[in-house]
C-alpha atoms as a PDB file:
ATOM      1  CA  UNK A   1     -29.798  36.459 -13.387  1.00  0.00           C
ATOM      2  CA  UNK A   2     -30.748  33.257 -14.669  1.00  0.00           C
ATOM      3  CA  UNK A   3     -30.945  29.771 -12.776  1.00  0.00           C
ATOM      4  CA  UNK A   4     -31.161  26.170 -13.724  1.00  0.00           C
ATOM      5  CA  UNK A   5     -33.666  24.277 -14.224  1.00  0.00           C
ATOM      6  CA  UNK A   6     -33.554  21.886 -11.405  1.00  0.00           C
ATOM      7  CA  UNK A   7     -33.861  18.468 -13.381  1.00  0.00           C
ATOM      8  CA  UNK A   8     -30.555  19.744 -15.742  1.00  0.00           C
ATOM      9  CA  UNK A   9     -28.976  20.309 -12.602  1.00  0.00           C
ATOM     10  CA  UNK A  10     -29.715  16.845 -11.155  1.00  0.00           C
ATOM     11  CA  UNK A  11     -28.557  15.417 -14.498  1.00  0.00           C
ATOM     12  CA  UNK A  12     -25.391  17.162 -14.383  1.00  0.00           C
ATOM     13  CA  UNK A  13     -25.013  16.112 -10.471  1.00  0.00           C
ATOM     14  CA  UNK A  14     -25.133  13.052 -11.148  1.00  0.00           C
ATOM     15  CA  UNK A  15     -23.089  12.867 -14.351  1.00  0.00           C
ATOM     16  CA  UNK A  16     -20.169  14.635 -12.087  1.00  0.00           C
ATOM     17  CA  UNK A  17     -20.899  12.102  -9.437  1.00  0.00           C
ATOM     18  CA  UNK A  18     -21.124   8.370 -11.687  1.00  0.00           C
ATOM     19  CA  UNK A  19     -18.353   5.832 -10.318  1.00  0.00           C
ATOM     20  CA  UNK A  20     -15.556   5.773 -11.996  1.00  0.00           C
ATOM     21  CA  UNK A  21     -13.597   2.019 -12.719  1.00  0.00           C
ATOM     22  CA  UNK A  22     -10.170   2.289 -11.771  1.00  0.00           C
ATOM     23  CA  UNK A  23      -7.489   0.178 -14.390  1.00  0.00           C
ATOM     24  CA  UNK A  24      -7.885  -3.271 -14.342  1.00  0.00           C
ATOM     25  CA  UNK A  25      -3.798  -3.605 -14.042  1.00  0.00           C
ATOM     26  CA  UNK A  26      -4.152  -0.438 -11.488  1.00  0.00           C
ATOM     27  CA  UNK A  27      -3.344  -3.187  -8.348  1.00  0.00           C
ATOM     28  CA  UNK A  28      -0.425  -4.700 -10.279  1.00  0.00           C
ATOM     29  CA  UNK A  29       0.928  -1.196 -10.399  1.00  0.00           C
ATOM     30  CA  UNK A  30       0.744  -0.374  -7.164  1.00  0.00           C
ATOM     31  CA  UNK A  31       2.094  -3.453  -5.857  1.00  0.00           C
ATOM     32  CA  UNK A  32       4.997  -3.208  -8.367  1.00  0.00           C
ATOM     33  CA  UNK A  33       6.187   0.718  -7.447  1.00  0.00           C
ATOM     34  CA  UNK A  34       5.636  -0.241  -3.463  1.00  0.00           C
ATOM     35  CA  UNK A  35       7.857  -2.923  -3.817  1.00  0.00           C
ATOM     36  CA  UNK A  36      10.236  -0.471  -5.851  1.00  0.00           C
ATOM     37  CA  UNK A  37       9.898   1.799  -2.963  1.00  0.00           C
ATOM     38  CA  UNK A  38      10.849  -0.675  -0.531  1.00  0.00           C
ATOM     39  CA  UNK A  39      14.039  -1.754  -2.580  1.00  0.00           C
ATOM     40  CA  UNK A  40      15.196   1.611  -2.854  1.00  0.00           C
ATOM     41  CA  UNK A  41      15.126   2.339   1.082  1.00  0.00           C
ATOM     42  CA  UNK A  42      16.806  -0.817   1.418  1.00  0.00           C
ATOM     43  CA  UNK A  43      20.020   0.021  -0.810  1.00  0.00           C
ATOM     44  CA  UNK A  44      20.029   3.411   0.968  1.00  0.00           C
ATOM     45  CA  UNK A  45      20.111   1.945   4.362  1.00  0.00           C
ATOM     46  CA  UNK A  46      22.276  -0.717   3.255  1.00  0.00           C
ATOM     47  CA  UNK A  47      24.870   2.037   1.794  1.00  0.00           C
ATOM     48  CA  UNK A  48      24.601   4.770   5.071  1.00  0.00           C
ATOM     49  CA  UNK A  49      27.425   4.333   7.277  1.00  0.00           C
ATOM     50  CA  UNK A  50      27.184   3.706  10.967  1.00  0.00           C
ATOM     51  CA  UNK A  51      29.948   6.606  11.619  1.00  0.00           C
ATOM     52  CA  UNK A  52      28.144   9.090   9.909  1.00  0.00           C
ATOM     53  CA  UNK A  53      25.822   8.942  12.474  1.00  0.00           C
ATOM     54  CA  UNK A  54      28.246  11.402  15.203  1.00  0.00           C
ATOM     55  CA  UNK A  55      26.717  14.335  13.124  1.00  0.00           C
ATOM     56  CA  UNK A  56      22.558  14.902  13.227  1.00  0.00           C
ATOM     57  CA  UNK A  57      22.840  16.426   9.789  1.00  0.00           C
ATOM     58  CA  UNK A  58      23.602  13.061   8.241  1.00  0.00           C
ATOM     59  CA  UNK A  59      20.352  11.196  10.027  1.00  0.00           C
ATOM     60  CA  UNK A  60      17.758  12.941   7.708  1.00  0.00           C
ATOM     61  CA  UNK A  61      18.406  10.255   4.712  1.00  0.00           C
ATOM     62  CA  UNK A  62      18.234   7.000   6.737  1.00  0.00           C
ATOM     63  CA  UNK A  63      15.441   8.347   8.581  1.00  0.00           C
ATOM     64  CA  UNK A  64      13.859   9.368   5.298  1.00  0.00           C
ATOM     65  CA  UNK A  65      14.869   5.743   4.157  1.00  0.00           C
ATOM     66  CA  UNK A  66      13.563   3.601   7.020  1.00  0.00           C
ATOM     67  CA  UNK A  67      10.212   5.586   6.842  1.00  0.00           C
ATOM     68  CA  UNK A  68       9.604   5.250   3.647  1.00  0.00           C
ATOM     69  CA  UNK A  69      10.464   1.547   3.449  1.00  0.00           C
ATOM     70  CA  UNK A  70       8.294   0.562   6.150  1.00  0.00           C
ATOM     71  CA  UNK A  71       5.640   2.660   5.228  1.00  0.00           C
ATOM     72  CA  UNK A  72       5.635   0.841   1.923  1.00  0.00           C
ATOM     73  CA  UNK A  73       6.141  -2.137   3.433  1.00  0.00           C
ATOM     74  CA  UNK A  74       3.265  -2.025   5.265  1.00  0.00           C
ATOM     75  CA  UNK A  75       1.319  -0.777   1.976  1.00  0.00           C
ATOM     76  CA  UNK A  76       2.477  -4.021   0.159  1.00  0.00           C
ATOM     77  CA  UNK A  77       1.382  -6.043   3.311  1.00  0.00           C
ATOM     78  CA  UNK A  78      -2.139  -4.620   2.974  1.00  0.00           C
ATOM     79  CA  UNK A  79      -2.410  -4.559  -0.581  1.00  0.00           C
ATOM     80  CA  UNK A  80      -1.410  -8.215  -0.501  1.00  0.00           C
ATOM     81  CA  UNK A  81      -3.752  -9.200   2.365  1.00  0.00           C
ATOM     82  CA  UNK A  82      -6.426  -7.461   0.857  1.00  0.00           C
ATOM     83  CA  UNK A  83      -6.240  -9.272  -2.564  1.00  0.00           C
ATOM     84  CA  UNK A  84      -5.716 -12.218  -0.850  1.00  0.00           C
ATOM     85  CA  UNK A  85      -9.134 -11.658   1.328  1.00  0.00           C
ATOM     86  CA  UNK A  86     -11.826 -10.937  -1.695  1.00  0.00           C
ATOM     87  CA  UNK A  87     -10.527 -14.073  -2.953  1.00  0.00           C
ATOM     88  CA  UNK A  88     -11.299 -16.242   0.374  1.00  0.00           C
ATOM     89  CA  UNK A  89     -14.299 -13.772   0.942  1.00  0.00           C
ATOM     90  CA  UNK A  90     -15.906 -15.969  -1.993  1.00  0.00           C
ATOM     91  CA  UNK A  91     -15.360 -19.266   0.310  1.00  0.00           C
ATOM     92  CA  UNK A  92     -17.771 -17.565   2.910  1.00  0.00           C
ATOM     93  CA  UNK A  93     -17.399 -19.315   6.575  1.00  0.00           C
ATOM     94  CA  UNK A  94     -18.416 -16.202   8.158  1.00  0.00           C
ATOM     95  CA  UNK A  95     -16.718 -13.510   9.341  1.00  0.00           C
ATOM     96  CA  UNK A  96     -14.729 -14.724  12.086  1.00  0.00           C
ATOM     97  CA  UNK A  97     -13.040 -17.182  10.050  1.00  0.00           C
ATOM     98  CA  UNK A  98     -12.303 -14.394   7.314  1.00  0.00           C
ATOM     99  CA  UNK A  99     -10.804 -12.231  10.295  1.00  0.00           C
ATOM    100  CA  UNK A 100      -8.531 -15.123  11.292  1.00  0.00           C
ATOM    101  CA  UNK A 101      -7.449 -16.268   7.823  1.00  0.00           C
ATOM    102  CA  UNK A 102      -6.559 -12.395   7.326  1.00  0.00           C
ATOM    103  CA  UNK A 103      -4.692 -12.250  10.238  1.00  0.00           C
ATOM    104  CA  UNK A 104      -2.501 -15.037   9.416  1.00  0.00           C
ATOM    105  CA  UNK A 105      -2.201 -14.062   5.738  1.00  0.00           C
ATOM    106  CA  UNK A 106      -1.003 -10.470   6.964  1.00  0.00           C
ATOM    107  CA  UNK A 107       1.412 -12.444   9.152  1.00  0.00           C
ATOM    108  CA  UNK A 108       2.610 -14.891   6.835  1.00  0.00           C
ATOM    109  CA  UNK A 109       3.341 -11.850   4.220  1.00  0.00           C
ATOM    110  CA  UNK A 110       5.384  -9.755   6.564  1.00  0.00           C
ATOM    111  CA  UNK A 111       7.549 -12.473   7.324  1.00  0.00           C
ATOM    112  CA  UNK A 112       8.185 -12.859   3.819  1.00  0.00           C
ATOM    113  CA  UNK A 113       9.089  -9.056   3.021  1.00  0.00           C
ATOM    114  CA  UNK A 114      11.138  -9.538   6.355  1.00  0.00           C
ATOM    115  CA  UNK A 115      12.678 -12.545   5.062  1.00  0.00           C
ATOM    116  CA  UNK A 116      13.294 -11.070   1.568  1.00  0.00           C
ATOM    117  CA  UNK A 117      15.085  -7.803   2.753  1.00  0.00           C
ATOM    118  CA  UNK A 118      17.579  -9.905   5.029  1.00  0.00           C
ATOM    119  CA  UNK A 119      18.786 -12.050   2.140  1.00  0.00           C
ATOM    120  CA  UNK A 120      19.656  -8.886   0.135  1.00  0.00           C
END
């Protein structure tokens, strides 16, 4: 039985382990399929009729709908926020002030997704 030398080992450890860049565009994509997402649950809410709902084997695809819609809603609100916040993170003011300017950015952002999916 033979076993590694332990340097090799280390080498190859730490080859496996090296950070890895994601896509510079990667963020764009995201944002751009969770806002697909969103879209999608919309039109199938917006198509499901209310008298469909008398039978509980018709409430798996609005259910499926309104989960997946806010889930990515909520994804889109982060993802926004969060690009939003490493660009203010540059314009220091500690962290409180980060915190609040987060806060109303995440707030400002829903209201606009809100906003958006009531004018459709």
């Amino acid at each position: 039985m033979t076993t590694a030398k332990s340097p090799e080992f280390e080498d190859l450890l730490r080859e496996a382990f090296a950070p890895v860049e994601p896509p510079g565009d990667l963020s764009q994509r995201l944002e751009a399929t969770l806002v697909n997402l969103a879209e999608l649950a919309h039109e199938e809410l917006e198509t499901w009729e209310l008298s469909a709902m008398r039978d509980p084997r018709n409430w798996v695809r609005p259910a499926a709908a309104a989960a997946i819609g806010t889930t990515a809603g909520a994804a889109l609100v982060i993802l926004r926020v969060r690009t939003q916040a490493k660009r203010r993170s540059a314009q220091g003011r500690g962290i409180g002030g980060l915190a609040q300017r987060s806060m109303r950015s995440a707030t400002a952002e829903a209201r606009r997704l809100f906003d958006a999916g009531r004018k459709r």
